[in-house]
C-alpha atoms as a PDB file:
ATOM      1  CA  UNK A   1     116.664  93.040  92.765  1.00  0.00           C
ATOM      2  CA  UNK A   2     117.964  95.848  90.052  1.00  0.00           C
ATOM      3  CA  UNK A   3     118.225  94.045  87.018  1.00  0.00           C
ATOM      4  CA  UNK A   4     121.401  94.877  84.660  1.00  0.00           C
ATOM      5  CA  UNK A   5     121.121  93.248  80.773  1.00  0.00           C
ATOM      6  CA  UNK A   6     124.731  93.216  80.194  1.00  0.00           C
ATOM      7  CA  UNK A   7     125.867  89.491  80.693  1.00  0.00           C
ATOM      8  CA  UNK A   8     127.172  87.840  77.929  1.00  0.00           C
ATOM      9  CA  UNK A   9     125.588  84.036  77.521  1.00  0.00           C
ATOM     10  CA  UNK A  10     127.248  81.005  76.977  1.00  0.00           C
ATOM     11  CA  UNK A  11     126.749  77.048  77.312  1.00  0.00           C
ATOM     12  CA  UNK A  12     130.193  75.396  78.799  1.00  0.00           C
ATOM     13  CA  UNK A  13     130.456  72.174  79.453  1.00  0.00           C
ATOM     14  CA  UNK A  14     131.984  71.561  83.197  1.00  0.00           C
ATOM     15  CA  UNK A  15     134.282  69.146  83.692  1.00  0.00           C
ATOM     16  CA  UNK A  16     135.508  68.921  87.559  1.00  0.00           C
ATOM     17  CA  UNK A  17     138.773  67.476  88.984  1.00  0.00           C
ATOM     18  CA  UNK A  18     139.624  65.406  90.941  1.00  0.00           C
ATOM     19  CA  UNK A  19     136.271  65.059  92.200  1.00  0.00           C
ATOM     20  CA  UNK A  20     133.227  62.902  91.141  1.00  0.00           C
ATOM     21  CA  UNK A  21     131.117  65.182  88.803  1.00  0.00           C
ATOM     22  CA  UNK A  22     129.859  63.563  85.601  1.00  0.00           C
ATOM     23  CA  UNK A  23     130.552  65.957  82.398  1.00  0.00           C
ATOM     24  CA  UNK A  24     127.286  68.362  82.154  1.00  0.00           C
ATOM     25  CA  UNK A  25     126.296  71.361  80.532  1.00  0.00           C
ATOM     26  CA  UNK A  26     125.581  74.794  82.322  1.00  0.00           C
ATOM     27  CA  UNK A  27     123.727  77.345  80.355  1.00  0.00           C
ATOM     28  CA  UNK A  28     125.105  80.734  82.214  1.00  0.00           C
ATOM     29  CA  UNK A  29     122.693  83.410  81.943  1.00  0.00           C
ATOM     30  CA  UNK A  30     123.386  85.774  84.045  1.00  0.00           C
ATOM     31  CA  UNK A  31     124.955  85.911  87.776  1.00  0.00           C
ATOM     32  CA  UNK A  32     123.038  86.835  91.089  1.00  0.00           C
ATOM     33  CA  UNK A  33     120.720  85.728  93.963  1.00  0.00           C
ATOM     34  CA  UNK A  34     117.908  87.736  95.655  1.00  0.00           C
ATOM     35  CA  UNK A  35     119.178  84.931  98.904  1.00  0.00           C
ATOM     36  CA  UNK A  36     122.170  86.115  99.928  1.00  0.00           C
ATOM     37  CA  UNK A  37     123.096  83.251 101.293  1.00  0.00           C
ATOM     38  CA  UNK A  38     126.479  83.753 103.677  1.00  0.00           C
ATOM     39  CA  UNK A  39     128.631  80.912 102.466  1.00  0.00           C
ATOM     40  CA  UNK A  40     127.340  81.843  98.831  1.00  0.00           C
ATOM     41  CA  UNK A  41     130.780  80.491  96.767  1.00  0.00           C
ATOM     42  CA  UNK A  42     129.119  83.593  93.743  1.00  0.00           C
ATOM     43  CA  UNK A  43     130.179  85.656  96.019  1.00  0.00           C
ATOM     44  CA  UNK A  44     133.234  84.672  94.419  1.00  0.00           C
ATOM     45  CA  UNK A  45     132.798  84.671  91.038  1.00  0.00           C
ATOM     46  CA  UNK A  46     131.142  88.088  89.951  1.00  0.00           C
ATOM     47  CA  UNK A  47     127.727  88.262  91.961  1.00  0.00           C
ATOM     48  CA  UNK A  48     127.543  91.837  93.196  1.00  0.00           C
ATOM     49  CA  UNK A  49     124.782  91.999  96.108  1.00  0.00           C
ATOM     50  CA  UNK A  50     121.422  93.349  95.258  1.00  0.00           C
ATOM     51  CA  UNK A  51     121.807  92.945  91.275  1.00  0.00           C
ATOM     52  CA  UNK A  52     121.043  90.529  88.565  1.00  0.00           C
ATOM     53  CA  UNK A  53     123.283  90.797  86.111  1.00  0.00           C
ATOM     54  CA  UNK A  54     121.491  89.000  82.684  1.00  0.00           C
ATOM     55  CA  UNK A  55     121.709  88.681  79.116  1.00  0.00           C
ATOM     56  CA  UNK A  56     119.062  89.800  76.610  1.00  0.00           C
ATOM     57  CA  UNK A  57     116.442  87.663  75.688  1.00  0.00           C
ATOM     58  CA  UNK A  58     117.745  87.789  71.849  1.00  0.00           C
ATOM     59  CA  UNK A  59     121.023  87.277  72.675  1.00  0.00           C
ATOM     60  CA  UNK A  60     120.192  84.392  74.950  1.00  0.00           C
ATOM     61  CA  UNK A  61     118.321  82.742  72.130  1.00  0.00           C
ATOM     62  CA  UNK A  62     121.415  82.872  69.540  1.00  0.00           C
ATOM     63  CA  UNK A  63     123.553  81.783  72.550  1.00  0.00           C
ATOM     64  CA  UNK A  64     121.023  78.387  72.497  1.00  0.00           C
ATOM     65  CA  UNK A  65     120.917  78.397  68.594  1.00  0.00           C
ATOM     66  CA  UNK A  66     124.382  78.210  68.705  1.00  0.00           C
ATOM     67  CA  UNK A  67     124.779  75.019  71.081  1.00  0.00           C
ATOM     68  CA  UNK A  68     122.506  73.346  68.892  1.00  0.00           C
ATOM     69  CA  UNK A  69     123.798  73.638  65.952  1.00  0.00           C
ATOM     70  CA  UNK A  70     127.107  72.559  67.312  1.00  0.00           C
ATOM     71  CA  UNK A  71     125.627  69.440  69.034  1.00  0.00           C
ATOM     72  CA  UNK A  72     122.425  68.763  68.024  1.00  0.00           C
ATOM     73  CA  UNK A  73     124.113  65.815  65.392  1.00  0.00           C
ATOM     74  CA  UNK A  74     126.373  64.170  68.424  1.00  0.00           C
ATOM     75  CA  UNK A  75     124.269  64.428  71.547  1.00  0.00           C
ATOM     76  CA  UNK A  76     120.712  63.798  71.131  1.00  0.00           C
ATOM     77  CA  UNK A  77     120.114  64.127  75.218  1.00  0.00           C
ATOM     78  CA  UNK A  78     121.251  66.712  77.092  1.00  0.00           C
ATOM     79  CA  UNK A  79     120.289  68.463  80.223  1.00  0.00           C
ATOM     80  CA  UNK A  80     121.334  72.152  80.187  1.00  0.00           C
ATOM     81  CA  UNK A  81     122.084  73.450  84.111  1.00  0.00           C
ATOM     82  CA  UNK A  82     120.062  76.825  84.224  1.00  0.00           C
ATOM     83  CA  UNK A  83     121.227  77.570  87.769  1.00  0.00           C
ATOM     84  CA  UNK A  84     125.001  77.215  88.611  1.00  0.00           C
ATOM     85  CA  UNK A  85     125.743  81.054  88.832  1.00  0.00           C
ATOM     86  CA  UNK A  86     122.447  82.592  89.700  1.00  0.00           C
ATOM     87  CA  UNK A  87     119.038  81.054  91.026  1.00  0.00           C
ATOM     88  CA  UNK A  88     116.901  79.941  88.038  1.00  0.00           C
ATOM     89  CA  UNK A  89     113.909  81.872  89.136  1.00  0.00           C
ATOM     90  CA  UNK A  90     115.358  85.099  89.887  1.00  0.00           C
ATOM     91  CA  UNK A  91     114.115  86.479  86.829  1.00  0.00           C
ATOM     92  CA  UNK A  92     110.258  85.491  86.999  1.00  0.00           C
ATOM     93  CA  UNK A  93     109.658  89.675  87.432  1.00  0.00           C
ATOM     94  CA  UNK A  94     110.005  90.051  83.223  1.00  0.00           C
ATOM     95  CA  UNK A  95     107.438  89.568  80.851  1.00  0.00           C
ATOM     96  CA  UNK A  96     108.127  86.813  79.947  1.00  0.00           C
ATOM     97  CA  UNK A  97     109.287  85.240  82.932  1.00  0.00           C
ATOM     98  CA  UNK A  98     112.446  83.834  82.308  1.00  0.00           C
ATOM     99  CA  UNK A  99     111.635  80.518  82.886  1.00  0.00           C
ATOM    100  CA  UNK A 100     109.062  80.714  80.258  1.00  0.00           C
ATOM    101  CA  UNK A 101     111.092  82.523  78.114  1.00  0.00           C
ATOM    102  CA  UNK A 102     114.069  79.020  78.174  1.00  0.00           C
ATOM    103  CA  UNK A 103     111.328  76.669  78.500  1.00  0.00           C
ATOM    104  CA  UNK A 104     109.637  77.999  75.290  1.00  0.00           C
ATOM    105  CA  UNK A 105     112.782  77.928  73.515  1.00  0.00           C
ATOM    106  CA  UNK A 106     114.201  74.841  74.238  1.00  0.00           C
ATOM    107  CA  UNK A 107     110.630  73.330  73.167  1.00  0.00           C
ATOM    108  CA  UNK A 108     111.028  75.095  70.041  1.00  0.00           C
ATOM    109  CA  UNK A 109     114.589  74.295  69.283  1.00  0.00           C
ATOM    110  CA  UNK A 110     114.330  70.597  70.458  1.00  0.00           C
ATOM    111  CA  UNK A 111     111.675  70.594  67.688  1.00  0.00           C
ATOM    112  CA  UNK A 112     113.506  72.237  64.859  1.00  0.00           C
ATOM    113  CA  UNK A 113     116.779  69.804  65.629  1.00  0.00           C
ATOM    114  CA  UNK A 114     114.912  66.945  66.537  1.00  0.00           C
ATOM    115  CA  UNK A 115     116.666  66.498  70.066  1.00  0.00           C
ATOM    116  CA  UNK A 116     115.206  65.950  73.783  1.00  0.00           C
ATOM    117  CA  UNK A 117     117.214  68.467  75.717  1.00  0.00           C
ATOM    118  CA  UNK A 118     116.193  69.597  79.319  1.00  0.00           C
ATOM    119  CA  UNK A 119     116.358  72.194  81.665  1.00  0.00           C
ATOM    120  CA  UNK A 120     117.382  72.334  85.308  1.00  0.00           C
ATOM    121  CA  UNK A 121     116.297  74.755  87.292  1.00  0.00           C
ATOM    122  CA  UNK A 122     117.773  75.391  90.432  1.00  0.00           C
ATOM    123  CA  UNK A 123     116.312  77.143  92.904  1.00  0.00           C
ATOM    124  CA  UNK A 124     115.277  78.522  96.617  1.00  0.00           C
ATOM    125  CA  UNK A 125     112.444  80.514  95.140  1.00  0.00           C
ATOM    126  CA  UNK A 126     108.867  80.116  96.174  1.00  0.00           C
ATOM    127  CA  UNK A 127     107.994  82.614  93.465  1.00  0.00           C
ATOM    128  CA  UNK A 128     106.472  79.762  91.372  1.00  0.00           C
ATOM    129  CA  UNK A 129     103.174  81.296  90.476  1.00  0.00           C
ATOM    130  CA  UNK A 130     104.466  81.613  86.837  1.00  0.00           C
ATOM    131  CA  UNK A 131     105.927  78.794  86.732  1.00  0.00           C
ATOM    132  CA  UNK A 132     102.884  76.582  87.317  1.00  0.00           C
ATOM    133  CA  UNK A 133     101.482  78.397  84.252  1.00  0.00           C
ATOM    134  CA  UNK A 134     104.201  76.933  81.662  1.00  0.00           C
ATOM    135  CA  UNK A 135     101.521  74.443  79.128  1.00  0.00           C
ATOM    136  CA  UNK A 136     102.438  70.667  78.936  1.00  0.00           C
ATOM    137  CA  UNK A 137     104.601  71.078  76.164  1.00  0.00           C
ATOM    138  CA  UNK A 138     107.110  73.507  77.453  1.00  0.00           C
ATOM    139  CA  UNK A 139     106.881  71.543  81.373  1.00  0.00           C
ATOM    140  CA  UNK A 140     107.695  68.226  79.755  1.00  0.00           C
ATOM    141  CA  UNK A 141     111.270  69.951  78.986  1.00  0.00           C
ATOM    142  CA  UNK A 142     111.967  71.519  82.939  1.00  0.00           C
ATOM    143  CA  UNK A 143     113.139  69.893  85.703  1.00  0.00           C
ATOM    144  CA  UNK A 144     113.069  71.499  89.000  1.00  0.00           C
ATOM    145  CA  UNK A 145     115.519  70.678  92.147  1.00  0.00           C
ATOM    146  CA  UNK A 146     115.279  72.856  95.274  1.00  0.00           C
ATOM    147  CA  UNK A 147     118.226  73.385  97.214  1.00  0.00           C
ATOM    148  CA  UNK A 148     117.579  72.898 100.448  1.00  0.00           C
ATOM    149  CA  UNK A 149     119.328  72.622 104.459  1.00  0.00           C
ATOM    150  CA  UNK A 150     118.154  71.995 107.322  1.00  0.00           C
ATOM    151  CA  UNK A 151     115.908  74.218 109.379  1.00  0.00           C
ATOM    152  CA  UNK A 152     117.956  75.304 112.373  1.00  0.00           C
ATOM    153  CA  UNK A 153     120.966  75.451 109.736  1.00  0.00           C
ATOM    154  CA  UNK A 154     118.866  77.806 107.368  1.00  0.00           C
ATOM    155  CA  UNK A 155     118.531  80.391 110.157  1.00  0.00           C
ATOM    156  CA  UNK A 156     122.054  80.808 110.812  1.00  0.00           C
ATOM    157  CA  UNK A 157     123.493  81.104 106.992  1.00  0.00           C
ATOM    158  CA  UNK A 158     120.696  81.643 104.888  1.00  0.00           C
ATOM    159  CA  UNK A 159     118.798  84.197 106.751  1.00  0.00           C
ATOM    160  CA  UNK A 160     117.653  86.034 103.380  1.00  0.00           C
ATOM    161  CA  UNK A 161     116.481  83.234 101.696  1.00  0.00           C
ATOM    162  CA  UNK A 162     112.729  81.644 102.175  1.00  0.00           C
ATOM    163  CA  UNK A 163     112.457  79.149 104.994  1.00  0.00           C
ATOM    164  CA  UNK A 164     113.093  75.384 104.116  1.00  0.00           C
ATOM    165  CA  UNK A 165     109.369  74.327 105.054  1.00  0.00           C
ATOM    166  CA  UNK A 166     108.464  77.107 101.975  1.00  0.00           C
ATOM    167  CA  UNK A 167     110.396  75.591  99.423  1.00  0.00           C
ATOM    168  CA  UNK A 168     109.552  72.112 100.123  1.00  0.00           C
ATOM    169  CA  UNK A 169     105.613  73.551  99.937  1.00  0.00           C
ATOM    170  CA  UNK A 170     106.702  75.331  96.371  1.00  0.00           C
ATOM    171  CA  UNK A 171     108.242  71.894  95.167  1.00  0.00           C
ATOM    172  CA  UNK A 172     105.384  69.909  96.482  1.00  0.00           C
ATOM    173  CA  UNK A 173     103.204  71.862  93.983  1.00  0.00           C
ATOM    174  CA  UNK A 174     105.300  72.114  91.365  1.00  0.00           C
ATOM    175  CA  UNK A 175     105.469  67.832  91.604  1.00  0.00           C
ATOM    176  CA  UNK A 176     101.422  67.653  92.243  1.00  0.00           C
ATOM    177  CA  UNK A 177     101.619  69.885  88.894  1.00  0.00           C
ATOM    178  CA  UNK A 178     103.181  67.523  86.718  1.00  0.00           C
ATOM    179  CA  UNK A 179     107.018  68.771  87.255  1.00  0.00           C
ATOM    180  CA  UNK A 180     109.517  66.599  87.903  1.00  0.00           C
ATOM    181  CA  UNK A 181     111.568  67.362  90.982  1.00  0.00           C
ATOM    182  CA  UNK A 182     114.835  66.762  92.727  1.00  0.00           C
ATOM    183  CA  UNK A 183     116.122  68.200  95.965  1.00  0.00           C
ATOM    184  CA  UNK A 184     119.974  68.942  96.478  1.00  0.00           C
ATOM    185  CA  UNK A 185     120.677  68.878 100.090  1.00  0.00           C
ATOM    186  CA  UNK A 186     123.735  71.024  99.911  1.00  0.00           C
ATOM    187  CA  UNK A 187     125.820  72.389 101.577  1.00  0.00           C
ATOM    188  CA  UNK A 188     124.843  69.989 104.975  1.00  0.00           C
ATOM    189  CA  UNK A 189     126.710  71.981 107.939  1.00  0.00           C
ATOM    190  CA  UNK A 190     127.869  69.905 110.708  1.00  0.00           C
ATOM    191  CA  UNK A 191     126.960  72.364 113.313  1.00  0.00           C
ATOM    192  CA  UNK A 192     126.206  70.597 116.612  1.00  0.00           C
ATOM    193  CA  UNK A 193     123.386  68.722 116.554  1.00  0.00           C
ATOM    194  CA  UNK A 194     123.284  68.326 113.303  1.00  0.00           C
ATOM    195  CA  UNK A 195     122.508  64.421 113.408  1.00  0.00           C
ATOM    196  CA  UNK A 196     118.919  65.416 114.490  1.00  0.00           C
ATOM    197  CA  UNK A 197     118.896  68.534 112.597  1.00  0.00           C
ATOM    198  CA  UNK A 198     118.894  67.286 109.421  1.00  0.00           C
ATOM    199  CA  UNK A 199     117.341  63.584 110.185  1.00  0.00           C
ATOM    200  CA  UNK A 200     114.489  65.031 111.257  1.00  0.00           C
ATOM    201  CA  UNK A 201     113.852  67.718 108.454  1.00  0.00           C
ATOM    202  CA  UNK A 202     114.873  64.710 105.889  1.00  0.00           C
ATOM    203  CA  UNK A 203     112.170  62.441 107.220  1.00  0.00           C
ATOM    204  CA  UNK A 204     109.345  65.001 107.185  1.00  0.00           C
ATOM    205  CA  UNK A 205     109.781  66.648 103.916  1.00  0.00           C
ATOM    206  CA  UNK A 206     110.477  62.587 102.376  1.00  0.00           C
ATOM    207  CA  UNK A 207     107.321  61.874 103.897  1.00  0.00           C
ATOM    208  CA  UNK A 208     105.249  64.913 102.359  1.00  0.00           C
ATOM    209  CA  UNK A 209     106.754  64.907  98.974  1.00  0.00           C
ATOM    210  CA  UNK A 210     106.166  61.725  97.671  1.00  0.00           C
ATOM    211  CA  UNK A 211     106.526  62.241  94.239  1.00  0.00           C
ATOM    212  CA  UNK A 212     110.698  63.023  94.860  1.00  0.00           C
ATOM    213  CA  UNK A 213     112.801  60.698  92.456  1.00  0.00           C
ATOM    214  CA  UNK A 214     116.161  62.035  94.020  1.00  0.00           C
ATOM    215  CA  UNK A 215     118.378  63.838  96.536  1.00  0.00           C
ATOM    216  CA  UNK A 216     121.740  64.730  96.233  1.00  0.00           C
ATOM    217  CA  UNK A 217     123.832  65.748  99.281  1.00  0.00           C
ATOM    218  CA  UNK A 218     126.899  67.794  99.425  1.00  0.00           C
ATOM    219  CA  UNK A 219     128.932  69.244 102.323  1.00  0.00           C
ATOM    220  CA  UNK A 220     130.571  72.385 103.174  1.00  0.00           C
ATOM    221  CA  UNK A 221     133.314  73.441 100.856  1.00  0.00           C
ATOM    222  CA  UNK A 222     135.447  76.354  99.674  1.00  0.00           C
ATOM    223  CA  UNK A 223     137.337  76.889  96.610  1.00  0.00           C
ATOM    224  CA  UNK A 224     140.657  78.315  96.776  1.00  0.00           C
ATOM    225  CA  UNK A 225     138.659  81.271  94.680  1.00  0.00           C
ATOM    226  CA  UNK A 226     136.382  81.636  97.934  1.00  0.00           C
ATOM    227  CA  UNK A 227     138.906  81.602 100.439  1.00  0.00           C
ATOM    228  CA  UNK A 228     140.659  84.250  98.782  1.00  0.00           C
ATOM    229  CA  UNK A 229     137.668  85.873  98.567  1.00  0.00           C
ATOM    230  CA  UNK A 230     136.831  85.931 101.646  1.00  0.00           C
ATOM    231  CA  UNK A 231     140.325  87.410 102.359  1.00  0.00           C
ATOM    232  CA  UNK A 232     139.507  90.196 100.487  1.00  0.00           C
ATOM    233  CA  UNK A 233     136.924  90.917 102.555  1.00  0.00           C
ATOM    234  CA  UNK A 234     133.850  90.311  99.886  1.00  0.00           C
ATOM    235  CA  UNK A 235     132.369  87.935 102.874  1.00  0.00           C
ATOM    236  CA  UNK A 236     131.185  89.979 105.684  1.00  0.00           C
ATOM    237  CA  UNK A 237     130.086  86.882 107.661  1.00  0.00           C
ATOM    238  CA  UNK A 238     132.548  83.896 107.453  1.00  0.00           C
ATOM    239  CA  UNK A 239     131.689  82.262 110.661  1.00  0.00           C
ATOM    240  CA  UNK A 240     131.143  79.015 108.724  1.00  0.00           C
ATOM    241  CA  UNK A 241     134.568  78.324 107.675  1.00  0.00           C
ATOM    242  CA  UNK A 242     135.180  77.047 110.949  1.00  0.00           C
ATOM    243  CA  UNK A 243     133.804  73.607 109.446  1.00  0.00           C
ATOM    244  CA  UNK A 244     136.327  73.388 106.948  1.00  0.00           C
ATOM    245  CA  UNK A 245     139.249  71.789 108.212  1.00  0.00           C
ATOM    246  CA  UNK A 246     140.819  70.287 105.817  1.00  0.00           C
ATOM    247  CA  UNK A 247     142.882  70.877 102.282  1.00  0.00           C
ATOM    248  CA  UNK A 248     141.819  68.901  99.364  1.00  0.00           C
ATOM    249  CA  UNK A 249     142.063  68.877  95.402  1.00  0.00           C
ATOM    250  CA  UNK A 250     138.998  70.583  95.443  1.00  0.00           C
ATOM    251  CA  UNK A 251     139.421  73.403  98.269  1.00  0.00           C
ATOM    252  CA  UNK A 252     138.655  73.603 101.566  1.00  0.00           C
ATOM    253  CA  UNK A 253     136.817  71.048 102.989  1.00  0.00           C
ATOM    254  CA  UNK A 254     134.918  69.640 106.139  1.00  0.00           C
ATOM    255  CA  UNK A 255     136.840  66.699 107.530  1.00  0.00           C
ATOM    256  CA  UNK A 256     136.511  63.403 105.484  1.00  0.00           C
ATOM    257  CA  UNK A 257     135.561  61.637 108.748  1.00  0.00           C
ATOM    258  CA  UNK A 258     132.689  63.726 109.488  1.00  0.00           C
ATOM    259  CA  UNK A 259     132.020  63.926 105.931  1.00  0.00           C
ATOM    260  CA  UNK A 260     131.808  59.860 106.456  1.00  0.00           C
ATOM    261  CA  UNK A 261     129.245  60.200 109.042  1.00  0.00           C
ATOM    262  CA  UNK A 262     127.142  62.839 107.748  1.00  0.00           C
ATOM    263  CA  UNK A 263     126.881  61.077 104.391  1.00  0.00           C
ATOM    264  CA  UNK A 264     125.906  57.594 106.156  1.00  0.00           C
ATOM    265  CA  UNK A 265     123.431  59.171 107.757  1.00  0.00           C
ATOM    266  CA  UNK A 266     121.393  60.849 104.925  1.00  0.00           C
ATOM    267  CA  UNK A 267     121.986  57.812 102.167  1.00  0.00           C
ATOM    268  CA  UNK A 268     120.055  56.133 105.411  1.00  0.00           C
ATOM    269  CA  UNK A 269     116.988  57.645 105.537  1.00  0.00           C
ATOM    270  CA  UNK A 270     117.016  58.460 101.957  1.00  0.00           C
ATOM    271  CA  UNK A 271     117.526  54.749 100.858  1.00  0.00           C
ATOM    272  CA  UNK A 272     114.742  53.790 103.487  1.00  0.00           C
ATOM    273  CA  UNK A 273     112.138  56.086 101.168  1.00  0.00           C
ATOM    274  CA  UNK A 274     112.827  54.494  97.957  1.00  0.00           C
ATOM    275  CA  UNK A 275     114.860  57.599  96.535  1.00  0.00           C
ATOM    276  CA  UNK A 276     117.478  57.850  94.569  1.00  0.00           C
ATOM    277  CA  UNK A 277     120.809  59.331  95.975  1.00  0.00           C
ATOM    278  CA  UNK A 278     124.214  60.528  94.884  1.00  0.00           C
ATOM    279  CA  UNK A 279     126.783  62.844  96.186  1.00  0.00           C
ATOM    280  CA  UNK A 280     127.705  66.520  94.915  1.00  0.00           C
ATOM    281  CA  UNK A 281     131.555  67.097  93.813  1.00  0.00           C
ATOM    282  CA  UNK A 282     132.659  64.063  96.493  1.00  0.00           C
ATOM    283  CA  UNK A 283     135.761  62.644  95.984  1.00  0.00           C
ATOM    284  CA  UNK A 284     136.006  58.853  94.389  1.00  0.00           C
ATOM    285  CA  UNK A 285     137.400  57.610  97.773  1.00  0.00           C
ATOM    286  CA  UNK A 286     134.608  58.663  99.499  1.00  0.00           C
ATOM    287  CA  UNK A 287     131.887  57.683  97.234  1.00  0.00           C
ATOM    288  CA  UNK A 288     133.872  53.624  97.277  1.00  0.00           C
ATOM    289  CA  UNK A 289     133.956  54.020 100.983  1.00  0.00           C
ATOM    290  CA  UNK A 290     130.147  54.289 101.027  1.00  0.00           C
ATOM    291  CA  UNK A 291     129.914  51.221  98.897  1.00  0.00           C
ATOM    292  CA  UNK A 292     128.931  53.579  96.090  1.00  0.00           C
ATOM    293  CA  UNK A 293     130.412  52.940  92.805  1.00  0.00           C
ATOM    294  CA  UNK A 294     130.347  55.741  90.071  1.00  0.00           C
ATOM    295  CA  UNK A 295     132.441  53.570  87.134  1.00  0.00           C
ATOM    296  CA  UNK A 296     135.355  55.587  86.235  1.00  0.00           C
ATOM    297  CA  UNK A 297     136.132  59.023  84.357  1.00  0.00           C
ATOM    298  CA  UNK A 298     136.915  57.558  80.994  1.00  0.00           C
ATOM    299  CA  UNK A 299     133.025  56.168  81.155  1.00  0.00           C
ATOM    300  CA  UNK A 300     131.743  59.752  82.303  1.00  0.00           C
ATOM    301  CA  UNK A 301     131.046  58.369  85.763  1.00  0.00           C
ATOM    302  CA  UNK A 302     128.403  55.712  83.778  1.00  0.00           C
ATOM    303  CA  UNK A 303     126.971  54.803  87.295  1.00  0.00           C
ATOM    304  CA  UNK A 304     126.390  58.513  88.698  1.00  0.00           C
ATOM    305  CA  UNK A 305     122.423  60.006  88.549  1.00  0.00           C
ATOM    306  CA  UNK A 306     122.668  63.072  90.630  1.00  0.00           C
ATOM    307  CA  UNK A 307     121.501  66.482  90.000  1.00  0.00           C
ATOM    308  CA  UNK A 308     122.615  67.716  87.268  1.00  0.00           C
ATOM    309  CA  UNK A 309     122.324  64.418  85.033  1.00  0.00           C
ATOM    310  CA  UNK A 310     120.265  64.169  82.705  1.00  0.00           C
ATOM    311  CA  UNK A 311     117.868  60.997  83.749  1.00  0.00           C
END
């Protein structure tokens, strides 16, 4: 990828509506994905094919300095979401690596404010050779989740990006290495025969990666920025928004029914491992109708331990 240093950084805090997302922090970087991924929603929002657009390391430190000193007396644990608008180990090409370049500064910053932020990395990389290289310290303060699909779903919409069976190899080392590790299964597509698609794939890599403390599952979806998006022609595959058939709060959605079914399904064989589950940007409806119960919004969704929270 062509690497551009001319993003501005910032740390927002996201707060969705009228879905089920507890309040977290993203740390925005930069935007882009070497994956190109068709139903990508960055697409979207800035990501121009082929480029990483990415903020100098210096300014990237002040950014953090910043968030600190604003929050380091109120919040003493936060996890800071290194990969909503580009894939957390794009980067790994600089000296340093990105990822060694965050997880050295939050280690010293934690330090200096006496906090015990974290860092999620999100990723589809297998480029993890650096990665394994970060000391114990600076580890201690990453956690990794892979985002990952089924096989036979992979080859139709993420034909750019490394196989599943990869990444579940990268994350398996990265665990065996001392990381910890969390897998979003997102965005499950309900093409047919997806009940075996994605049962089978769950049970293997469940079975191999033993060390996995959670999975969090998402379906389909398109914001109303997407979909006009992909009017403007900025999606020149949109085959898969023939799963969406339905409006909600959030966008365009695949039908809560199916939804129902594909969700029973995966908290199944998930549950039946020991690991954790929760859903990704699900409406409260559905999470009550799975017997799931995520407290309410005044609480900051008390119950909810999904991807991006922090334990």
């Amino acid at each position: 990828m062509k690497l551009v240093f001319s993003y501005r950084p910032r740390v927002e805090e996201y707060r969705f509506s009228p879905v089920v997302c507890p309040p977290h922090y993203v740390l925005k970087w930069g935007v882009g994905c070497p994956h190109n991924c068709l139903y990508c929603y960055m697409r979207a929002y800035g990501r121009v094919p082929g480029v990483l657009k990415l903020a100098p390391y210096p300014e990237l430190r002040r950014c953090l300095e910043k968030f600190y000193r604003k929050c380091s007396s109120s919040l003493r644990e936060v996890m800071l979401n290194a990969g909503e608008l580009a894939d957390s180990l794009a980067a790994e090409s600089l000296d340093p690596p990105l990822s060694h370049f965050l997880a050295k500064t939050v280690h010293e910053l934690n330090v200096e404010y006496g906090v015990e932020y974290r860092l999620l990395f999100v990723t589809k990389s297998t480029v993890i050779e650096k990665l394994l290289k970060l000391n114990d310290r600076c580890r201690e303060v990453v956690v990794v989740s892979y985002s990952l699909n089924a096989p036979e779903v992979a080859r139709l919409y993420e034909r750019a990006a490394p196989s599943p069976q990869d990444r579940v190899c990268a994350l398996k080392s990265l665990a065996k290495r001392g990381f910890e590790v969390r897998v979003r299964l997102d965005p499950v597509i309900p093409v047919p025969g997806w009940e075996r698609y994605y049962g089978d794939f769950l049970h293997w890599f469940l079975s191999y990666v033993d060390e996995l403390k959670r999975v969090t599952v998402g379906t389909l979806r398109a914001t109303p920025r997407v979909v006009a998006a992909i009017r403007r022609g900025l999606y020149e595959d949109s085959s898969w928004m023939k799963y969406l058939r339905k409006w909600e709060g959030w966008g365009l959605v695949v039908d809560p029914e199916e939804r129902f079914r594909i969700y029973s399904l995966i908290i199944d064989i998930v549950r039946s491992y020991g690991v954790e589950y929760a859903l990704c940007k699900e409406t409260l409806d559905m999470w009550r109708r799975l017997g799931l119960y995520p407290g309410t919004r005044d609480s900051n969704w008390s119950n909810v331990r999904c991807n991006c929270t922090y334990s």
